[in-house]
PDB file of N, CA and C in Angstrom:
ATOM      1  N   UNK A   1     -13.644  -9.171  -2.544  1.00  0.00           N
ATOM      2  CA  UNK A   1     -14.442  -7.971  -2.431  1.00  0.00           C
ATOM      3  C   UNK A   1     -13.507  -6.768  -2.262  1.00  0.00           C
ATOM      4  N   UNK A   2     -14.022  -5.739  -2.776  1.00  0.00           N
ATOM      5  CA  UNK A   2     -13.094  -4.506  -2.734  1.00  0.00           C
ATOM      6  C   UNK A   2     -13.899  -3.392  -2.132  1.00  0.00           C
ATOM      7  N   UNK A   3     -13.466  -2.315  -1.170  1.00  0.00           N
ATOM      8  CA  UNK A   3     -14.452  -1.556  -0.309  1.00  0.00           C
ATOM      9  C   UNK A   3     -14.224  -0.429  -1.460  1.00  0.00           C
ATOM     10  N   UNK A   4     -14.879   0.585  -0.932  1.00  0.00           N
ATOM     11  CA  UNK A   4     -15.034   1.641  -1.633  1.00  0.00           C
ATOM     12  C   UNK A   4     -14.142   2.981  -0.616  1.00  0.00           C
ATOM     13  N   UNK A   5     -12.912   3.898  -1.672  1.00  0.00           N
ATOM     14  CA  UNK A   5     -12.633   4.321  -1.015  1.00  0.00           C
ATOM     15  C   UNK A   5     -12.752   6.029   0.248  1.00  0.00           C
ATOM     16  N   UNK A   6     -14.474   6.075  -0.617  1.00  0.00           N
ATOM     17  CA  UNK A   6     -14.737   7.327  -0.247  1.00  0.00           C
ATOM     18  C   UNK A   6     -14.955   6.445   1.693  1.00  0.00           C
ATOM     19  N   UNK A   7     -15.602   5.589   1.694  1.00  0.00           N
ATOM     20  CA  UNK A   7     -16.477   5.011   2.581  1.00  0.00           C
ATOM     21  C   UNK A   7     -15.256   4.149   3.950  1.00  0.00           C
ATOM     22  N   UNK A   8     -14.121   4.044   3.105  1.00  0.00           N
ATOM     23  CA  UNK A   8     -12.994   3.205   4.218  1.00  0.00           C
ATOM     24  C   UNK A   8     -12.469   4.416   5.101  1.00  0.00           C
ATOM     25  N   UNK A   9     -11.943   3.478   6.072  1.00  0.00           N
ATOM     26  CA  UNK A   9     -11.106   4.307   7.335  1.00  0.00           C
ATOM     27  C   UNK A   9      -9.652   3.843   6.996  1.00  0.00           C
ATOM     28  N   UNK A  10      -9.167   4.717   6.852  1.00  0.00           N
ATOM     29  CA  UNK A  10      -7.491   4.632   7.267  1.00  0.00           C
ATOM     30  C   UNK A  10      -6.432   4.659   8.174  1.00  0.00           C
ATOM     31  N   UNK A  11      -5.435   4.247   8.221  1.00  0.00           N
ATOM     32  CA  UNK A  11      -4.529   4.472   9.295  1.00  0.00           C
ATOM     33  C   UNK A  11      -3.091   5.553   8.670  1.00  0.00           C
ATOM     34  N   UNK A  12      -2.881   6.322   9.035  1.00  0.00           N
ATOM     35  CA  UNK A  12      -1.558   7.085   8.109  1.00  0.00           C
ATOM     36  C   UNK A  12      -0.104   6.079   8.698  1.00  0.00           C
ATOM     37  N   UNK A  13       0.407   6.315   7.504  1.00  0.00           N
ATOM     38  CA  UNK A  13       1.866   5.354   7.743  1.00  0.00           C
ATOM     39  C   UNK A  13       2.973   6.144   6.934  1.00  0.00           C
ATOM     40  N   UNK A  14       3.620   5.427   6.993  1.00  0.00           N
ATOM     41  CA  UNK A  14       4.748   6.511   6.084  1.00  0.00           C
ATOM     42  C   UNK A  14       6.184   5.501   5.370  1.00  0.00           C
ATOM     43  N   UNK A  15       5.780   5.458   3.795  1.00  0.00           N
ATOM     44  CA  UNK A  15       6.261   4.535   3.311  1.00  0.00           C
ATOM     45  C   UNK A  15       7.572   5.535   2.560  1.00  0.00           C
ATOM     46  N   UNK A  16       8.685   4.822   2.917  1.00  0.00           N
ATOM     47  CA  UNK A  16      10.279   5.684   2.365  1.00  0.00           C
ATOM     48  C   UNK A  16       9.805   7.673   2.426  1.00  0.00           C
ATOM     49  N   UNK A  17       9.707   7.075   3.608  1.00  0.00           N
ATOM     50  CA  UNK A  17       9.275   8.920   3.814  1.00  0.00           C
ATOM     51  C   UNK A  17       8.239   9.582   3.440  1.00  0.00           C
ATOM     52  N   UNK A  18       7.392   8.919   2.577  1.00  0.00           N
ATOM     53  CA  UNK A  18       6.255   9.446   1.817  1.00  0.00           C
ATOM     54  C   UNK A  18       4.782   8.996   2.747  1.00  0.00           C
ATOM     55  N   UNK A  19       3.922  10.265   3.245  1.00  0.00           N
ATOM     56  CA  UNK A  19       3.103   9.877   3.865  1.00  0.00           C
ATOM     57  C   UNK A  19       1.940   9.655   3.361  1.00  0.00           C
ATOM     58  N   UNK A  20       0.771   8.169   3.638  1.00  0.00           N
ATOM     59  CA  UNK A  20       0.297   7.003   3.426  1.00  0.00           C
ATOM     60  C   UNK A  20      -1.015   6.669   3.820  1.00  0.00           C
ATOM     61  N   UNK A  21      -2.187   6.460   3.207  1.00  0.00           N
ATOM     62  CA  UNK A  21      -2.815   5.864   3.754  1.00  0.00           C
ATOM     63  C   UNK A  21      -2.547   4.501   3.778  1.00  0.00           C
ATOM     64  N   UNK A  22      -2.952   3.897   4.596  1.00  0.00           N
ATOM     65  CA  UNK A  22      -3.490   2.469   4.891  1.00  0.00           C
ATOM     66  C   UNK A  22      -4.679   1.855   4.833  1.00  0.00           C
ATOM     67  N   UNK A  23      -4.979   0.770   4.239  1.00  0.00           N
ATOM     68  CA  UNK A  23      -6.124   0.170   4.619  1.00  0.00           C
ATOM     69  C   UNK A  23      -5.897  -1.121   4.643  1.00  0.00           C
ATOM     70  N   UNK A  24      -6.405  -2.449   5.462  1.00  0.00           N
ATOM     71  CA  UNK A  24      -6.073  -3.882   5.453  1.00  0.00           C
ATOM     72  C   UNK A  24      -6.697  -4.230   4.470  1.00  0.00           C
ATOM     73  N   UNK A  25      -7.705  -3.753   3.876  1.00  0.00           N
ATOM     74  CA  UNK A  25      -8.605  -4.180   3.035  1.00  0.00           C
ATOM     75  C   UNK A  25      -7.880  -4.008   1.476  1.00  0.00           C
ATOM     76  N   UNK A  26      -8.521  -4.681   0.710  1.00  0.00           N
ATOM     77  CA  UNK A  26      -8.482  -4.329  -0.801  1.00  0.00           C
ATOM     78  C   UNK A  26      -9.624  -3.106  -1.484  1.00  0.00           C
ATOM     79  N   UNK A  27      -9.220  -1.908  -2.132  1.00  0.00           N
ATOM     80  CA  UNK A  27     -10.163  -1.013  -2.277  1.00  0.00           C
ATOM     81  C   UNK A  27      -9.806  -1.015  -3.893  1.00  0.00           C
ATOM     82  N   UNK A  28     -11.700  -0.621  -4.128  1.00  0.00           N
ATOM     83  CA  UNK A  28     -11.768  -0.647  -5.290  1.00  0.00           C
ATOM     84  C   UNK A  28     -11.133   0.569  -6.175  1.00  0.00           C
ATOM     85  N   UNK A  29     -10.149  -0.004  -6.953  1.00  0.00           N
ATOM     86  CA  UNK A  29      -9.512   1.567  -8.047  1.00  0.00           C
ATOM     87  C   UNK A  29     -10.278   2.507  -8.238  1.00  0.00           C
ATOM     88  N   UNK A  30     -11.538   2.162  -8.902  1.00  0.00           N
ATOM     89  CA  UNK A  30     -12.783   3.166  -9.554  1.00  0.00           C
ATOM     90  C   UNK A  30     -12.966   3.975  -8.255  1.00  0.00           C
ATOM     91  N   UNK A  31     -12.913   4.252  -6.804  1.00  0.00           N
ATOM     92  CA  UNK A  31     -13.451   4.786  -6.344  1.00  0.00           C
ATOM     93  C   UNK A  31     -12.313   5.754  -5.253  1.00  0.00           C
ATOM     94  N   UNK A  32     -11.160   5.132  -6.004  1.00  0.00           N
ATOM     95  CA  UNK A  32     -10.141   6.335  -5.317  1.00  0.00           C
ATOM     96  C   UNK A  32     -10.100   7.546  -6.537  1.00  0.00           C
ATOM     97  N   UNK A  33      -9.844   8.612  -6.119  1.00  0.00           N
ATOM     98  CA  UNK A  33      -9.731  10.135  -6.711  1.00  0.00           C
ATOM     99  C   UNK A  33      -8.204   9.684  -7.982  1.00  0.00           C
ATOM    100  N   UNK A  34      -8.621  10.538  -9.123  1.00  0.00           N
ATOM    101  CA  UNK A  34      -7.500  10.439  -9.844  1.00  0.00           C
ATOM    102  C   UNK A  34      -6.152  10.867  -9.478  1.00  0.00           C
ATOM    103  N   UNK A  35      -5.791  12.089  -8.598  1.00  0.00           N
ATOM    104  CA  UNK A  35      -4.712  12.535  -9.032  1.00  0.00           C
ATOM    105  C   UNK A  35      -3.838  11.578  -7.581  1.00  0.00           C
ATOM    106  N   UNK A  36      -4.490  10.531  -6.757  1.00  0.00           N
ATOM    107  CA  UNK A  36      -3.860   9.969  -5.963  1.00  0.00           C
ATOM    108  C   UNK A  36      -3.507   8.331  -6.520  1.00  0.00           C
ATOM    109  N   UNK A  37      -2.628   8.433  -5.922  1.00  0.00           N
ATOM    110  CA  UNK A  37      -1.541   7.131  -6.253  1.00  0.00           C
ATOM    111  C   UNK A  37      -2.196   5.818  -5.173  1.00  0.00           C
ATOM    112  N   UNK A  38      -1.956   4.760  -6.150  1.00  0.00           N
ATOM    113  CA  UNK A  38      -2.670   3.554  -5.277  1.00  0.00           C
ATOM    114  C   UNK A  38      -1.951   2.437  -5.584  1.00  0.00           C
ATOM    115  N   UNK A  39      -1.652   1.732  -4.479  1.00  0.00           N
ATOM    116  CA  UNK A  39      -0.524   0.385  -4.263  1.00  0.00           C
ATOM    117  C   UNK A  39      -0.940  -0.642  -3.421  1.00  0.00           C
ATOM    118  N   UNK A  40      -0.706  -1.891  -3.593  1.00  0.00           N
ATOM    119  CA  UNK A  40      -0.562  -3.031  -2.283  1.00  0.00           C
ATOM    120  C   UNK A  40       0.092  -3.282  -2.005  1.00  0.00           C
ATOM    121  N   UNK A  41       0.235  -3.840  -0.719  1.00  0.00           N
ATOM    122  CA  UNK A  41       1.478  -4.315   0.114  1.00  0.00           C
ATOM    123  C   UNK A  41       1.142  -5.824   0.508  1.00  0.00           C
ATOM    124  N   UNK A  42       2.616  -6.319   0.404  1.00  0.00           N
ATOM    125  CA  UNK A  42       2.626  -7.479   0.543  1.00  0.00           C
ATOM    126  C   UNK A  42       3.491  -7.973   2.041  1.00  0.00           C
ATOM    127  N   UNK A  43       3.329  -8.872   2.376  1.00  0.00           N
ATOM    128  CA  UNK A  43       4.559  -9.639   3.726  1.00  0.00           C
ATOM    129  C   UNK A  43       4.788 -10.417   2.973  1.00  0.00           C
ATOM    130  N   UNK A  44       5.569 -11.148   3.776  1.00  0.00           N
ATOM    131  CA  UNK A  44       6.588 -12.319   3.465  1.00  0.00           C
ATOM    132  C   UNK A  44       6.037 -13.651   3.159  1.00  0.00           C
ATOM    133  N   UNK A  45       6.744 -14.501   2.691  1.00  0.00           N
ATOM    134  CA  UNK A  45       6.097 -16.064   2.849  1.00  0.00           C
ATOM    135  C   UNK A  45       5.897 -16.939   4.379  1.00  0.00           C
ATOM    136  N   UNK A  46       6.710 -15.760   5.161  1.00  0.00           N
ATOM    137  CA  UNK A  46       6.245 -16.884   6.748  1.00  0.00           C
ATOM    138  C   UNK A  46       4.711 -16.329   7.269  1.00  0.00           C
ATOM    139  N   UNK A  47       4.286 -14.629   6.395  1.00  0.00           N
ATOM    140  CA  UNK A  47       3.459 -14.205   6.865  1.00  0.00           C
ATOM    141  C   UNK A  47       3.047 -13.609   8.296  1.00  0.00           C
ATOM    142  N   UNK A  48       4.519 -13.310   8.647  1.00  0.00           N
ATOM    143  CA  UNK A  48       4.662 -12.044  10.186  1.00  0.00           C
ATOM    144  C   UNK A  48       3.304 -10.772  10.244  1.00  0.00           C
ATOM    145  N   UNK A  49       3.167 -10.670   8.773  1.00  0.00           N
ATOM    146  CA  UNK A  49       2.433  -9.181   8.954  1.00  0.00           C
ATOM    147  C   UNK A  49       3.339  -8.120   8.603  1.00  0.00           C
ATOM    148  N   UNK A  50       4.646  -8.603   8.360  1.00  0.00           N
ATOM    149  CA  UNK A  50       5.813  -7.185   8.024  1.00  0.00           C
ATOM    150  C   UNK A  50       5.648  -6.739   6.696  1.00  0.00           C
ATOM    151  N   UNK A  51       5.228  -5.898   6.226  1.00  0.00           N
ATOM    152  CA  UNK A  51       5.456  -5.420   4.745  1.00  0.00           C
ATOM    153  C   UNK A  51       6.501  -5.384   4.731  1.00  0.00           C
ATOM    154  N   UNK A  52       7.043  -6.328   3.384  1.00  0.00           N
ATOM    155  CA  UNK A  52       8.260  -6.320   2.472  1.00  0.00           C
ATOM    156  C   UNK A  52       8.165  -6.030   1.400  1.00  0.00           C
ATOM    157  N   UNK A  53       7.282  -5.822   0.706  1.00  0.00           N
ATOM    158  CA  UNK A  53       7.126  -4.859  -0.950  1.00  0.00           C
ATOM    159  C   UNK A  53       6.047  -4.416  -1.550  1.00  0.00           C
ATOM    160  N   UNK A  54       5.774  -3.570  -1.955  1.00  0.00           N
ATOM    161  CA  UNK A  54       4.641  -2.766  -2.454  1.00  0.00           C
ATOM    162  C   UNK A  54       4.966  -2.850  -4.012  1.00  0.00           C
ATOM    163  N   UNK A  55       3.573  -2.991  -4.446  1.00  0.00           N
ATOM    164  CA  UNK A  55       3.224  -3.121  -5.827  1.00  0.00           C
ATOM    165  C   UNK A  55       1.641  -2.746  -6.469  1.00  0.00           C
ATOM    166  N   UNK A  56       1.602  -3.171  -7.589  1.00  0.00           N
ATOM    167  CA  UNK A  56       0.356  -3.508  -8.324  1.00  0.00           C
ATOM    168  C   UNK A  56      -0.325  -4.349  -8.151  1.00  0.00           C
ATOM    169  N   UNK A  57      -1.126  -4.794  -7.824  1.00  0.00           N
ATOM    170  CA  UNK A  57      -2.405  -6.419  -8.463  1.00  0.00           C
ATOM    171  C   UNK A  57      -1.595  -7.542  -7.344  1.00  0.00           C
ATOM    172  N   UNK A  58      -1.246  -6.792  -5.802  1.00  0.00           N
ATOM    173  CA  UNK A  58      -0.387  -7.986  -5.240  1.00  0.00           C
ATOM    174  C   UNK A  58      -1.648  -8.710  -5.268  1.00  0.00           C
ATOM    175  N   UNK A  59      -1.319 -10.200  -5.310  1.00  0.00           N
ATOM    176  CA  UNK A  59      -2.203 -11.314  -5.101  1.00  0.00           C
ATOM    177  C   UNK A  59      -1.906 -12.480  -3.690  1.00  0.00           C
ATOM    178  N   UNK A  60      -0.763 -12.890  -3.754  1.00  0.00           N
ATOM    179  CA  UNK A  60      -0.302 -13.154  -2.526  1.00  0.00           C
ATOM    180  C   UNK A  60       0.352 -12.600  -1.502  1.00  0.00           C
ATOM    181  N   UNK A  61       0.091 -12.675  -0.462  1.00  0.00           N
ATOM    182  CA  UNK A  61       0.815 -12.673   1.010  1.00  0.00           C
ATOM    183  C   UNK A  61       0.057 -10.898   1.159  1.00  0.00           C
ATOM    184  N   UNK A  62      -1.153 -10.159   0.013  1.00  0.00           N
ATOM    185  CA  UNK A  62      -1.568  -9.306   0.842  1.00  0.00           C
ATOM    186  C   UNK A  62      -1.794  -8.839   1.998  1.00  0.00           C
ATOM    187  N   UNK A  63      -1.448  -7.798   2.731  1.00  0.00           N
ATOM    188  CA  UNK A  63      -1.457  -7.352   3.568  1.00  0.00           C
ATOM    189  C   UNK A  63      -2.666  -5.617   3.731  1.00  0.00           C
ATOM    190  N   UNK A  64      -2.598  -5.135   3.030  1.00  0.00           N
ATOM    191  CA  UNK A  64      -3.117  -4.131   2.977  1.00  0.00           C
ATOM    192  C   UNK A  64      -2.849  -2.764   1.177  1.00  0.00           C
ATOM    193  N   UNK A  65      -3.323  -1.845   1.354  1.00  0.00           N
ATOM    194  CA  UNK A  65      -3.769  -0.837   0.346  1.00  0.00           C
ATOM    195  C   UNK A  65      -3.207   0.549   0.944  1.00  0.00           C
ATOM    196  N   UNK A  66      -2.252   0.795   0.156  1.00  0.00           N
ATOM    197  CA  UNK A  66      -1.569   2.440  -0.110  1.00  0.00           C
ATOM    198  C   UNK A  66      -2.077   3.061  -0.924  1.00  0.00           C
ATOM    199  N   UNK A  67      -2.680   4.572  -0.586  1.00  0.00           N
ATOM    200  CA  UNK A  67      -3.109   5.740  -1.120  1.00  0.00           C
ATOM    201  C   UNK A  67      -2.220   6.643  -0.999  1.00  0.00           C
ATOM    202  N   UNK A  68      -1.244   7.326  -1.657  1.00  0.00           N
ATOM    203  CA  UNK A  68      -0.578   8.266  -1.617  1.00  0.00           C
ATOM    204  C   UNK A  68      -0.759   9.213  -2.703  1.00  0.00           C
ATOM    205  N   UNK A  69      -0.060  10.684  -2.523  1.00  0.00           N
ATOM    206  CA  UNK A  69      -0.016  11.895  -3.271  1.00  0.00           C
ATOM    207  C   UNK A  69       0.616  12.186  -4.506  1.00  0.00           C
ATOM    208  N   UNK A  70       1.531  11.144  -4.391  1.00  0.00           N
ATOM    209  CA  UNK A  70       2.946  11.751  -4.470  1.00  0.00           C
ATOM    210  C   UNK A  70       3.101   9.617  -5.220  1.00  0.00           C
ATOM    211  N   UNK A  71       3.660   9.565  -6.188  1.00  0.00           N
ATOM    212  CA  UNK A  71       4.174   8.372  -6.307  1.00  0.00           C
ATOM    213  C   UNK A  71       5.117   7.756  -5.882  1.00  0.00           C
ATOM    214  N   UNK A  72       5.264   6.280  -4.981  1.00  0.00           N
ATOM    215  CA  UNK A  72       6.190   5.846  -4.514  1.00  0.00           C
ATOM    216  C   UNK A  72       7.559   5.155  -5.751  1.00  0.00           C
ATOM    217  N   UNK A  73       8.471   5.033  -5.570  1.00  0.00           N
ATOM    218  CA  UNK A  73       9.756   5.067  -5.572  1.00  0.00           C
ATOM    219  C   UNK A  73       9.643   3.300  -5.618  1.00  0.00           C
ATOM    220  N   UNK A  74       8.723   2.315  -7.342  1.00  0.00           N
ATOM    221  CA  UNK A  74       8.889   2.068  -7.414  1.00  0.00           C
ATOM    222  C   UNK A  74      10.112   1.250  -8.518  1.00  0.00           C
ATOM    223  N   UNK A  75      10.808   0.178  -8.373  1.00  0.00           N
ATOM    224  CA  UNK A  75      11.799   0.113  -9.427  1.00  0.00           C
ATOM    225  C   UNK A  75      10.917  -0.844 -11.054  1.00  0.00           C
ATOM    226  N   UNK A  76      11.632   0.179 -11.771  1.00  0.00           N
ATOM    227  CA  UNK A  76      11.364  -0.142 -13.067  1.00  0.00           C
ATOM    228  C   UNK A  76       9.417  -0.029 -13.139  1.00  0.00           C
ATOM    229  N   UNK A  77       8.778   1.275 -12.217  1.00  0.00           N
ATOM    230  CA  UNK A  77       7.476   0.586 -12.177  1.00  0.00           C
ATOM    231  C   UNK A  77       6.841  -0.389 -11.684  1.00  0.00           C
ATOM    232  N   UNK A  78       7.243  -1.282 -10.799  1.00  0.00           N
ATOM    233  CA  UNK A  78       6.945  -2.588 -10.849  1.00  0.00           C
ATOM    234  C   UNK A  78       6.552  -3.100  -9.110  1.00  0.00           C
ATOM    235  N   UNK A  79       7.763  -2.635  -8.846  1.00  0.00           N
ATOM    236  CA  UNK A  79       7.958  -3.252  -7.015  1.00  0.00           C
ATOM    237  C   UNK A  79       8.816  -2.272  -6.294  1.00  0.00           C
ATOM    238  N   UNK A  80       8.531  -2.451  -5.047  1.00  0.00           N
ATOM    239  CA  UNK A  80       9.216  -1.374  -4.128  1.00  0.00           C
ATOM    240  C   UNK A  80       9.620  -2.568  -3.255  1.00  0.00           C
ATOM    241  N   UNK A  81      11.165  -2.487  -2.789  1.00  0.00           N
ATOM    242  CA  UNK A  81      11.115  -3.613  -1.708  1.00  0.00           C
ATOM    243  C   UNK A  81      11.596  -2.967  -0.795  1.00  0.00           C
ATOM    244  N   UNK A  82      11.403  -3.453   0.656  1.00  0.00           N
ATOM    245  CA  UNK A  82      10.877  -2.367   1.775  1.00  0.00           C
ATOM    246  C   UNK A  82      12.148  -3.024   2.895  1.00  0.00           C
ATOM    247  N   UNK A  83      12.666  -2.075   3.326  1.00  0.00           N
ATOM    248  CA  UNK A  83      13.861  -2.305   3.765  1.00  0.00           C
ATOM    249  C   UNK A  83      13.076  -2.483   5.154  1.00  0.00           C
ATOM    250  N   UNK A  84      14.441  -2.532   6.440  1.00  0.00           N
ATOM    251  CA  UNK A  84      13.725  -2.162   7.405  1.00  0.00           C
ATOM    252  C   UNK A  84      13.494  -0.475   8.386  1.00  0.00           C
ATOM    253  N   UNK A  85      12.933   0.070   8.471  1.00  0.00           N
ATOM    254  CA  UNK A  85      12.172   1.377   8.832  1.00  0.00           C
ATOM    255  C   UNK A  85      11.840   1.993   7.712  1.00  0.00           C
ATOM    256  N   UNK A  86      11.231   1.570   6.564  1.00  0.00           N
ATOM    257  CA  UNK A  86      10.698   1.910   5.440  1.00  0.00           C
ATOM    258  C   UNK A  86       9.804   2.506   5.562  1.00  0.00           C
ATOM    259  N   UNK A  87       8.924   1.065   6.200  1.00  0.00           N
ATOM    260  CA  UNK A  87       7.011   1.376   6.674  1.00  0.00           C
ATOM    261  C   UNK A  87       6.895   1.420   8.113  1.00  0.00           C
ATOM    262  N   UNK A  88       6.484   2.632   8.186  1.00  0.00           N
ATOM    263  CA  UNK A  88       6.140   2.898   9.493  1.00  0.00           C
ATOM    264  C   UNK A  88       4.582   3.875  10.316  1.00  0.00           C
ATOM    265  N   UNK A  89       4.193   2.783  10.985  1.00  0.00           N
ATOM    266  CA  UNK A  89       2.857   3.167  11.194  1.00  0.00           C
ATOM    267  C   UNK A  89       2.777   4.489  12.225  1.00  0.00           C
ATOM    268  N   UNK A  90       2.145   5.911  11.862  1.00  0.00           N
ATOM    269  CA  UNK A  90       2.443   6.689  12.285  1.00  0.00           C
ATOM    270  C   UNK A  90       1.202   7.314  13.440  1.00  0.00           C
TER     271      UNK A  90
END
Protein backbone atom coordinates (compact mmCIF):
# COMPACT_ATOMS: atom_id res chain seq x y z
CA UNK A 1 0.00 0.00 0.00
CA UNK A 2 1.20 3.45 -0.74
CA UNK A 3 -0.20 6.61 1.37
CA UNK A 4 -0.95 9.61 -0.29
CA UNK A 5 1.36 12.43 -0.06
CA UNK A 6 -0.84 15.43 0.43
CA UNK A 7 -2.41 13.39 3.55
CA UNK A 8 1.19 11.91 5.28
CA UNK A 9 3.12 13.44 8.18
CA UNK A 10 6.71 13.88 7.96
CA UNK A 11 9.73 14.06 9.90
CA UNK A 12 12.57 16.63 8.33
CA UNK A 13 16.04 14.99 8.06
CA UNK A 14 18.83 16.05 6.19
CA UNK A 15 20.34 13.82 3.61
CA UNK A 16 24.29 15.00 2.41
CA UNK A 17 23.20 18.34 3.51
CA UNK A 18 20.11 18.52 1.57
CA UNK A 19 17.00 19.07 3.65
CA UNK A 20 14.29 16.07 3.63
CA UNK A 21 11.24 14.87 4.19
CA UNK A 22 10.73 11.60 5.73
CA UNK A 23 8.18 9.19 5.80
CA UNK A 24 8.41 5.27 7.09
CA UNK A 25 5.83 4.60 4.81
CA UNK A 26 5.85 4.02 1.01
CA UNK A 27 4.00 7.08 -0.78
CA UNK A 28 2.30 7.03 -3.76
CA UNK A 29 4.40 8.99 -6.83
CA UNK A 30 1.02 10.29 -8.40
CA UNK A 31 0.38 12.25 -5.38
CA UNK A 32 3.65 14.02 -4.64
CA UNK A 33 3.88 17.65 -6.47
CA UNK A 34 6.01 17.67 -9.69
CA UNK A 35 8.73 19.94 -9.21
CA UNK A 36 9.77 17.78 -5.90
CA UNK A 37 12.19 15.01 -5.93
CA UNK A 38 11.23 11.53 -4.52
CA UNK A 39 13.52 8.58 -3.22
CA UNK A 40 13.67 5.42 -0.86
CA UNK A 41 15.83 4.49 1.60
CA UNK A 42 17.11 1.44 2.35
CA UNK A 43 19.21 -0.26 5.70
CA UNK A 44 21.34 -2.88 5.68
CA UNK A 45 20.98 -6.69 5.52
CA UNK A 46 21.27 -7.04 9.48
CA UNK A 47 18.38 -4.47 9.38
CA UNK A 48 19.59 -1.90 12.39
CA UNK A 49 17.21 0.72 10.91
CA UNK A 50 20.49 2.72 9.65
CA UNK A 51 19.97 4.08 6.20
CA UNK A 52 22.75 3.02 3.96
CA UNK A 53 21.46 4.03 0.43
CA UNK A 54 18.86 5.85 -1.23
CA UNK A 55 17.36 5.06 -4.49
CA UNK A 56 14.44 4.28 -6.83
CA UNK A 57 11.80 1.27 -6.55
CA UNK A 58 13.96 0.16 -3.23
CA UNK A 59 12.28 -3.19 -2.66
CA UNK A 60 14.32 -4.65 0.05
CA UNK A 61 15.52 -3.72 3.47
CA UNK A 62 13.00 -0.49 2.99
CA UNK A 63 13.11 1.77 5.47
CA UNK A 64 11.31 4.84 4.57
CA UNK A 65 10.46 7.79 1.60
CA UNK A 66 12.51 11.06 0.70
CA UNK A 67 10.82 14.17 -0.63
CA UNK A 68 13.23 16.71 -1.49
CA UNK A 69 13.61 20.14 -3.57
CA UNK A 70 16.54 19.96 -4.84
CA UNK A 71 17.85 16.44 -6.31
CA UNK A 72 20.01 14.21 -4.31
CA UNK A 73 23.57 13.45 -5.38
CA UNK A 74 22.77 10.23 -6.84
CA UNK A 75 25.70 8.16 -8.71
CA UNK A 76 25.18 7.47 -12.28
CA UNK A 77 21.29 8.15 -11.35
CA UNK A 78 20.92 5.14 -9.65
CA UNK A 79 22.06 4.96 -5.80
CA UNK A 80 23.33 7.20 -3.19
CA UNK A 81 25.38 5.33 -0.59
CA UNK A 82 25.19 6.96 2.73
CA UNK A 83 28.22 7.36 4.60
CA UNK A 84 28.18 7.91 8.21
CA UNK A 85 26.52 11.54 9.27
CA UNK A 86 24.94 11.62 5.88
CA UNK A 87 21.31 11.10 7.29
CA UNK A 88 20.46 12.91 9.94
CA UNK A 89 17.21 13.25 11.70
CA UNK A 90 16.69 16.86 12.40
Amino acid sequence: MRLDYRKEKFQKVSVCGIPCDFSDMRIDRRTVPKERYQYEVADDDESQGDPVRVGYGIMVNFIGTLISDVPLPLVDDKVLWLQDGDFVYL
